[in-house]
PDB file of N, CA and C in Angstrom:
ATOM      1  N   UNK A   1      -1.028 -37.858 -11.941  1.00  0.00           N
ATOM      2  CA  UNK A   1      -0.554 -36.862 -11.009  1.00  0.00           C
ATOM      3  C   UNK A   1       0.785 -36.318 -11.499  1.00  0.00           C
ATOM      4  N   UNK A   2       1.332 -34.882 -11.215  1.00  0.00           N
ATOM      5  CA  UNK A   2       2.254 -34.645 -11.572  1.00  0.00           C
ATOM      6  C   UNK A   2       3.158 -34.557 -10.205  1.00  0.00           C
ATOM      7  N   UNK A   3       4.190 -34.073 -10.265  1.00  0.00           N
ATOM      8  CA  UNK A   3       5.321 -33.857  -9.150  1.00  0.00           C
ATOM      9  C   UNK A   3       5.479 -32.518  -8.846  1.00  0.00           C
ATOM     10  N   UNK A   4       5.141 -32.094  -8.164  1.00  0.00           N
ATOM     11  CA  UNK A   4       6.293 -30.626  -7.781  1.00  0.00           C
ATOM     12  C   UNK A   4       6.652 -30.229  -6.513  1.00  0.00           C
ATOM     13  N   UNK A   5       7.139 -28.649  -6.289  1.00  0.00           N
ATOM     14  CA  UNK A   5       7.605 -28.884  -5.237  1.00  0.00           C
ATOM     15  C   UNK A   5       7.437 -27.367  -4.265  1.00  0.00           C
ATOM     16  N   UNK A   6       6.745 -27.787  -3.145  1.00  0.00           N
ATOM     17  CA  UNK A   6       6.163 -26.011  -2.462  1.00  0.00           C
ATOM     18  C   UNK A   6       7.326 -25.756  -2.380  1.00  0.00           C
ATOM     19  N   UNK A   7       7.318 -24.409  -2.333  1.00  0.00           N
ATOM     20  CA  UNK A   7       8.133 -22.794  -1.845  1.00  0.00           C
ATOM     21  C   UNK A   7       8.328 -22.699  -0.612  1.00  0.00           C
ATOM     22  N   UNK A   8       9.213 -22.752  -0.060  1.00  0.00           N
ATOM     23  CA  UNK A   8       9.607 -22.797   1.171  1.00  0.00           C
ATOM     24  C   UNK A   8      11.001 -22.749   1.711  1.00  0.00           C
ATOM     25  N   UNK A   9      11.263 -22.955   2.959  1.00  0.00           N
ATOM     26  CA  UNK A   9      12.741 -22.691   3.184  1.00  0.00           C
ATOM     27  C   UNK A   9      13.453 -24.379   2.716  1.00  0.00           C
ATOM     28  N   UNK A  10      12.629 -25.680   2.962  1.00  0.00           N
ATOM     29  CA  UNK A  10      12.963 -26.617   2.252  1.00  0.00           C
ATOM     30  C   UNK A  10      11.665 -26.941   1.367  1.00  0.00           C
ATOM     31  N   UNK A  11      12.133 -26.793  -0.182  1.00  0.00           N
ATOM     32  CA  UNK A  11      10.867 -27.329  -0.892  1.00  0.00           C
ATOM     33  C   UNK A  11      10.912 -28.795  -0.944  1.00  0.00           C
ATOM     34  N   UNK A  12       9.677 -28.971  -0.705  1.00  0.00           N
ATOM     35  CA  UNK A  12       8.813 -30.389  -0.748  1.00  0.00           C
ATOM     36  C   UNK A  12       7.927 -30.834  -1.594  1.00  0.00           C
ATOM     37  N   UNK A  13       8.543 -31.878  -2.198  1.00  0.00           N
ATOM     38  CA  UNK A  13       7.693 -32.429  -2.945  1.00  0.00           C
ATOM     39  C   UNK A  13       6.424 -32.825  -2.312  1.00  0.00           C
ATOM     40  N   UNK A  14       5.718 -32.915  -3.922  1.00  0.00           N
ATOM     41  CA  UNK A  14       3.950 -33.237  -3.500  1.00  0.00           C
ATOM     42  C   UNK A  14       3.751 -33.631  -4.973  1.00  0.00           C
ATOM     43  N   UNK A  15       2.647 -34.561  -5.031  1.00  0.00           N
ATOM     44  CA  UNK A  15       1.562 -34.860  -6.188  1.00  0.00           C
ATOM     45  C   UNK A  15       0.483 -34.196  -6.057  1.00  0.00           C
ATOM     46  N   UNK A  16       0.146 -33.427  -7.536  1.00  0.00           N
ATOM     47  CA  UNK A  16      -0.910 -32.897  -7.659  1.00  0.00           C
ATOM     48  C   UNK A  16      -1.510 -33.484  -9.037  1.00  0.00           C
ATOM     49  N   UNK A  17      -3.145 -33.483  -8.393  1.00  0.00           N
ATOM     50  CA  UNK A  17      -3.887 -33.724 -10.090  1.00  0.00           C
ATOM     51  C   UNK A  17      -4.184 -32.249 -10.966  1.00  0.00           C
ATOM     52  N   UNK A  18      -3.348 -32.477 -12.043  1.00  0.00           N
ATOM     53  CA  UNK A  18      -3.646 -31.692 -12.675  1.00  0.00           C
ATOM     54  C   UNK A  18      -5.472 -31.044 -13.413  1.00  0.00           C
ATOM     55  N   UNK A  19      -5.987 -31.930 -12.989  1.00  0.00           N
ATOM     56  CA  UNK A  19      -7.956 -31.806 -13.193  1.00  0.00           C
ATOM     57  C   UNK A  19      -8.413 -30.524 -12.360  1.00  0.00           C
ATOM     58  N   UNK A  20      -7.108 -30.185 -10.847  1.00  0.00           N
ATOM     59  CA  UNK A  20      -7.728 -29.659 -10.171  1.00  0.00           C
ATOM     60  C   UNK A  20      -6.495 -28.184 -10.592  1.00  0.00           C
ATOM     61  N   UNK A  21      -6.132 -27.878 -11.362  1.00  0.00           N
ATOM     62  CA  UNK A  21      -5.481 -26.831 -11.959  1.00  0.00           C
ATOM     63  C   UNK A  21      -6.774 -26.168 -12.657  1.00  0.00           C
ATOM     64  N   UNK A  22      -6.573 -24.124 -11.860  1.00  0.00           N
ATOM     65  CA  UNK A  22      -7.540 -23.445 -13.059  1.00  0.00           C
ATOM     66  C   UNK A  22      -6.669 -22.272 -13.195  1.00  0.00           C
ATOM     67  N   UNK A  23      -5.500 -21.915 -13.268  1.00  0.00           N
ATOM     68  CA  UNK A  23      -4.110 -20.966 -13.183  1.00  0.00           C
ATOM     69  C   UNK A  23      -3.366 -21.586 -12.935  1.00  0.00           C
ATOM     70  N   UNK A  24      -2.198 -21.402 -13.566  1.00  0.00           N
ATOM     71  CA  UNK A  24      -0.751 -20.799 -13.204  1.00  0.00           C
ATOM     72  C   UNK A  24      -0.224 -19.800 -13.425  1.00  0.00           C
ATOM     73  N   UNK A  25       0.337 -19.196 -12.610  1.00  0.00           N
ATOM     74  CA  UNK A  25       0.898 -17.245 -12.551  1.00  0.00           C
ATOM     75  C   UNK A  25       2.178 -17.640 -12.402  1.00  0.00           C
ATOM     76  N   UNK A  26       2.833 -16.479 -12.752  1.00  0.00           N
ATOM     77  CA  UNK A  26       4.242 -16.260 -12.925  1.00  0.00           C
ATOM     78  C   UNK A  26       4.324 -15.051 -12.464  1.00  0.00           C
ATOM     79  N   UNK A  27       4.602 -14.673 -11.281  1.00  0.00           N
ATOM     80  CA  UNK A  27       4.916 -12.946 -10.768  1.00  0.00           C
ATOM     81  C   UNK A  27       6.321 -13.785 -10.407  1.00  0.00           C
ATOM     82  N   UNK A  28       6.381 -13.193  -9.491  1.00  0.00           N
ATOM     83  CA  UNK A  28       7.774 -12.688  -9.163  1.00  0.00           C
ATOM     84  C   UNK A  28       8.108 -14.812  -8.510  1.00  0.00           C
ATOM     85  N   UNK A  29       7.043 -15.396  -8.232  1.00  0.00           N
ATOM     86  CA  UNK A  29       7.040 -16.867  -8.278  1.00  0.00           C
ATOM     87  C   UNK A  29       6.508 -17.293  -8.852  1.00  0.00           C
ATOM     88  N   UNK A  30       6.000 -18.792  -8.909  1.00  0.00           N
ATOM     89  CA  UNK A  30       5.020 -19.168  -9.669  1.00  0.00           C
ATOM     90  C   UNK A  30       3.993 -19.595  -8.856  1.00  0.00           C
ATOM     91  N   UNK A  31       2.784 -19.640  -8.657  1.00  0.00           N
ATOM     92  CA  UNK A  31       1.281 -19.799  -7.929  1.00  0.00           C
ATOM     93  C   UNK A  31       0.410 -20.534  -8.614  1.00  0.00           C
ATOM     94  N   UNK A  32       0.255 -21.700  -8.002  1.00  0.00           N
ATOM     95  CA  UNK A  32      -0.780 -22.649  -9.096  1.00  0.00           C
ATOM     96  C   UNK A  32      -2.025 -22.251  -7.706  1.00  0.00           C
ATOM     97  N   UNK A  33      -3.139 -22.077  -9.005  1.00  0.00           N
ATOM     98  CA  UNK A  33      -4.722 -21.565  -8.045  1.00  0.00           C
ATOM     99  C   UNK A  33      -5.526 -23.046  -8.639  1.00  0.00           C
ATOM    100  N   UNK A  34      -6.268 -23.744  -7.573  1.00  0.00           N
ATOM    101  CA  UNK A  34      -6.651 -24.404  -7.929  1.00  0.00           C
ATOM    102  C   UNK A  34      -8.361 -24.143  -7.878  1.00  0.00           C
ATOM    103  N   UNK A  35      -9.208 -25.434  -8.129  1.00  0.00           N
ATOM    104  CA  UNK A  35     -10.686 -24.946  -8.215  1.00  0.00           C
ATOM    105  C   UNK A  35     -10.964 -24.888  -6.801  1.00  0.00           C
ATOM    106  N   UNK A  36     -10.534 -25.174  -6.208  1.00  0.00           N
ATOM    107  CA  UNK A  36     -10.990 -25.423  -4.583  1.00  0.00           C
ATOM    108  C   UNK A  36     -10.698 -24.569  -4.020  1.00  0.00           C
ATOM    109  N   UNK A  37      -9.896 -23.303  -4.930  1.00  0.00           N
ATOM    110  CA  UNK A  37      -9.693 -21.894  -4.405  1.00  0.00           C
ATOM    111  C   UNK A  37      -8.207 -21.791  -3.744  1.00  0.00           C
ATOM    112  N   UNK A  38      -7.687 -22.659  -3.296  1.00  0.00           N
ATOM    113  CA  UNK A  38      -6.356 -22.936  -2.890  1.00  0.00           C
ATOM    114  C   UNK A  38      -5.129 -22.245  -3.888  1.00  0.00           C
ATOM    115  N   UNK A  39      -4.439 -20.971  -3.537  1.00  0.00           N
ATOM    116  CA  UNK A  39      -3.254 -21.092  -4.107  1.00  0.00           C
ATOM    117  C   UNK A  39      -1.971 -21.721  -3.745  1.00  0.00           C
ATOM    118  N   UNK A  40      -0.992 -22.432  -4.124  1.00  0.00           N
ATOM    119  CA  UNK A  40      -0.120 -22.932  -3.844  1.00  0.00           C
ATOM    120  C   UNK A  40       1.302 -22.398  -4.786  1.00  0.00           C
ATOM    121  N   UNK A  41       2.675 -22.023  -3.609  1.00  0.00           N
ATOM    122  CA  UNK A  41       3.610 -21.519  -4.269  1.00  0.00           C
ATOM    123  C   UNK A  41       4.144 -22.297  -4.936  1.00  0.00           C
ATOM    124  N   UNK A  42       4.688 -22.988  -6.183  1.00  0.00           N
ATOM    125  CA  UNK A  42       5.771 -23.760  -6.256  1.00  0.00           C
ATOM    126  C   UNK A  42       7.008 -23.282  -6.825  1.00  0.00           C
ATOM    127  N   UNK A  43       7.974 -23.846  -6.638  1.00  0.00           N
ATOM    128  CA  UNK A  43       9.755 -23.529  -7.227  1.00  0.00           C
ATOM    129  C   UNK A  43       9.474 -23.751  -8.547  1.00  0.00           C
ATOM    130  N   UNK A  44       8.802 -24.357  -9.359  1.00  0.00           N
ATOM    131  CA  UNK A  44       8.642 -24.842 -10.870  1.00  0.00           C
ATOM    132  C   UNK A  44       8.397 -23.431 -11.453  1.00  0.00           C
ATOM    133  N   UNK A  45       9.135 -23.304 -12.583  1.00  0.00           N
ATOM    134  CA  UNK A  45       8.710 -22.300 -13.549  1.00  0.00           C
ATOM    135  C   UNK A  45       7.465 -22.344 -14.037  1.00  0.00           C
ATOM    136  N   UNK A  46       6.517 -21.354 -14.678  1.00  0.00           N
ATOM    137  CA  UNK A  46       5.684 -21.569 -15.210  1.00  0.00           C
ATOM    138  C   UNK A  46       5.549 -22.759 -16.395  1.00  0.00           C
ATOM    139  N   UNK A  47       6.867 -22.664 -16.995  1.00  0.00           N
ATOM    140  CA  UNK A  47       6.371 -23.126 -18.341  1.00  0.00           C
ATOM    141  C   UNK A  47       6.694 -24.789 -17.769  1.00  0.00           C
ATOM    142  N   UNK A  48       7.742 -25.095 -16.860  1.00  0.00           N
ATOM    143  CA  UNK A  48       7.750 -26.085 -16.199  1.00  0.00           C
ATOM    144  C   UNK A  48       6.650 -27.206 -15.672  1.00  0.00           C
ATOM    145  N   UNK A  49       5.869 -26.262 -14.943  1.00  0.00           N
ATOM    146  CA  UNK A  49       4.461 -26.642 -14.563  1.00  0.00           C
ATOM    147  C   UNK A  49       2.988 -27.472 -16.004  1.00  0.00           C
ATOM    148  N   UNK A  50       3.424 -26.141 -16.725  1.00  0.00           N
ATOM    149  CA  UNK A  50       2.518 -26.212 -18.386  1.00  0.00           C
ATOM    150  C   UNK A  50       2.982 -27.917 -18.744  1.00  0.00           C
ATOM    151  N   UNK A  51       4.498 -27.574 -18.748  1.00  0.00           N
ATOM    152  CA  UNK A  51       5.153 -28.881 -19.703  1.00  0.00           C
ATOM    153  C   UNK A  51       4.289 -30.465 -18.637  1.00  0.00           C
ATOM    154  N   UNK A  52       4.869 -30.253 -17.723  1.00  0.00           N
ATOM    155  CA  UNK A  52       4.319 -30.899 -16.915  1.00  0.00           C
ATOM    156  C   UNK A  52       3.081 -31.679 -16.894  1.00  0.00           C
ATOM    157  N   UNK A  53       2.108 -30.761 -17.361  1.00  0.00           N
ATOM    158  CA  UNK A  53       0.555 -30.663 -17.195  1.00  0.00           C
ATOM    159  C   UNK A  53       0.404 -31.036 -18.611  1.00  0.00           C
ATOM    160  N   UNK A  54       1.475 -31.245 -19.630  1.00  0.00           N
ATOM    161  CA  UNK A  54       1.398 -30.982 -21.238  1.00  0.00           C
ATOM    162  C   UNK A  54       1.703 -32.987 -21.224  1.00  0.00           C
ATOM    163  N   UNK A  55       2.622 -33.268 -20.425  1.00  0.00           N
ATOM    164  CA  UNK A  55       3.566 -34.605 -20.671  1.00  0.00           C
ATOM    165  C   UNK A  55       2.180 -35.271 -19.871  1.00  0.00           C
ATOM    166  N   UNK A  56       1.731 -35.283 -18.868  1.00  0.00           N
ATOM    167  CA  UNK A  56       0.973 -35.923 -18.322  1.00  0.00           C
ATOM    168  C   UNK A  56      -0.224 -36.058 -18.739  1.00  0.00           C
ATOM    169  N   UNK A  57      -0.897 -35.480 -19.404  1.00  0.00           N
ATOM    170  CA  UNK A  57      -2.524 -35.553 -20.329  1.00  0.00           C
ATOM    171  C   UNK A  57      -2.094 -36.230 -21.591  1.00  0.00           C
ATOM    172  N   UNK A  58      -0.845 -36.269 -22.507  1.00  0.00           N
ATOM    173  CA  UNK A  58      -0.566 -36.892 -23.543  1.00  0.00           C
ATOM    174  C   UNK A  58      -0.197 -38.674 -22.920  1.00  0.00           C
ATOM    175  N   UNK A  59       0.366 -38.867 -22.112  1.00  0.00           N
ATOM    176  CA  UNK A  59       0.510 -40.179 -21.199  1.00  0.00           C
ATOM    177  C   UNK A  59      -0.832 -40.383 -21.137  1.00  0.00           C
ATOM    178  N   UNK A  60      -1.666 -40.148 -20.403  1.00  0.00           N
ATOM    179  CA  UNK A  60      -3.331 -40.524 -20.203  1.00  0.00           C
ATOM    180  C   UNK A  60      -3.722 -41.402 -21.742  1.00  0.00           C
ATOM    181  N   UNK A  61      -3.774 -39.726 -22.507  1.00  0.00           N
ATOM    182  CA  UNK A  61      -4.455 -39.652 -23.933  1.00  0.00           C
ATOM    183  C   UNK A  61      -3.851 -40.983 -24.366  1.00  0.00           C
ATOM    184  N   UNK A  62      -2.283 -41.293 -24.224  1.00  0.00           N
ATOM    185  CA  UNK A  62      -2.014 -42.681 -25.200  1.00  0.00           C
ATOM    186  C   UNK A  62      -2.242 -43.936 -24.700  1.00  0.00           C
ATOM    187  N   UNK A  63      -2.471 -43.989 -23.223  1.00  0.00           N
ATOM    188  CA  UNK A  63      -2.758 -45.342 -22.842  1.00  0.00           C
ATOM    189  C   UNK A  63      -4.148 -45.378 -22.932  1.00  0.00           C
ATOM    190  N   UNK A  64      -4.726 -44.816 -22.964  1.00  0.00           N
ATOM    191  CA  UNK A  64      -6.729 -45.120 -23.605  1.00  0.00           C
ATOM    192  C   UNK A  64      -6.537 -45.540 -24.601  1.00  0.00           C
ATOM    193  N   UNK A  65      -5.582 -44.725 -25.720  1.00  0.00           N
ATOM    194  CA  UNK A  65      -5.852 -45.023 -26.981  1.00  0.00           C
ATOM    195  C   UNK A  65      -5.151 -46.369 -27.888  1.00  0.00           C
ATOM    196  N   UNK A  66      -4.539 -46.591 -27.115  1.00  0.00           N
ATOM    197  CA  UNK A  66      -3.682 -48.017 -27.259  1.00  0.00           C
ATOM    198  C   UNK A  66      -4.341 -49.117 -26.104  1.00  0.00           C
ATOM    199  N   UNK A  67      -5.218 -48.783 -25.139  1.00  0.00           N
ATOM    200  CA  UNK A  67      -5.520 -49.712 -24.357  1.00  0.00           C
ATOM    201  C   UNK A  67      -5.154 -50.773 -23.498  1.00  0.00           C
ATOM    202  N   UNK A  68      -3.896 -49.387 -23.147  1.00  0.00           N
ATOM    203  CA  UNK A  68      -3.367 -50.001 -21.911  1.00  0.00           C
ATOM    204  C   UNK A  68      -3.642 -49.553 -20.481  1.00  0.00           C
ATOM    205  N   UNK A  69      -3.675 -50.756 -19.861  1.00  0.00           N
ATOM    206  CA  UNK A  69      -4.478 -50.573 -18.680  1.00  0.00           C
ATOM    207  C   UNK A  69      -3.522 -49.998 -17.839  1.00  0.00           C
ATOM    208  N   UNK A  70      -4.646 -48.856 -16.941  1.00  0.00           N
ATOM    209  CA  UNK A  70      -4.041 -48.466 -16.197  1.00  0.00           C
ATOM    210  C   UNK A  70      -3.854 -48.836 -14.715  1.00  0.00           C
ATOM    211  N   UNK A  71      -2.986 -48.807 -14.192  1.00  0.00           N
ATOM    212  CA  UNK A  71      -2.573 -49.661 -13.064  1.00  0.00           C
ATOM    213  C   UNK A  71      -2.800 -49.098 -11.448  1.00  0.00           C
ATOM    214  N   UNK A  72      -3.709 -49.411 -11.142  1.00  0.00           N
ATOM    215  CA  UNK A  72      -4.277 -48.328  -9.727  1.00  0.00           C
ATOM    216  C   UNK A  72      -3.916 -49.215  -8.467  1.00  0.00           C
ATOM    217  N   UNK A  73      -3.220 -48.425  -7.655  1.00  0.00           N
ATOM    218  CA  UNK A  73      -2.514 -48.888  -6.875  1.00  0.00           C
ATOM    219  C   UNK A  73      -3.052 -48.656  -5.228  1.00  0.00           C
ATOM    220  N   UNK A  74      -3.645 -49.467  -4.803  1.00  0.00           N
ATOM    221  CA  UNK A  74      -4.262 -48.948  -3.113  1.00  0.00           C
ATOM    222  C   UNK A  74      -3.154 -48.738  -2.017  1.00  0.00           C
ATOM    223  N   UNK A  75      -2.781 -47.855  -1.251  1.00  0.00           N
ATOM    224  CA  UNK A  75      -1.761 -47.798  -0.788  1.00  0.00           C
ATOM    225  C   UNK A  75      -3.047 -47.876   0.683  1.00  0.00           C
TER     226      UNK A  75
END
């Protein structure tokens, strides 16, 4: 999951899975559209969001590939 944070008069953090990312726009904010059709504003820059979505699939990619377990947590 990554971190970010809605658009609003106080932005709030939230976790999102990046699996469910199919856009990010950059107009005059940034708008992540997801598959479920949902757009969501966030304060993150575009490329913010990318990096984001860039740091978190390379984390995945190296703990498979080194075979470290991943640690799932039931809340």
């Amino acid at each position: 999951m990554i971190t970010l944070h809605r658009l609003g008069h106080t932005p709030e953090p939230f976790a999102l899975n990046p699996d469910l990312i199919v856009t990010v726009e950059a107009a005059h904010d940034t708008y992540i559209t997801l598959s479920t059709g949902l757009r969501l504003p966030v304060t993150e820059s575009m490329e913010e969001v990318v990096t984001a979505i860039r740091d978190w699939r390379v984390l995945v990619l190296h703990r498979a590939l080194e075979g470290t377990p991943t640690v799932v947590r039931h809340i």
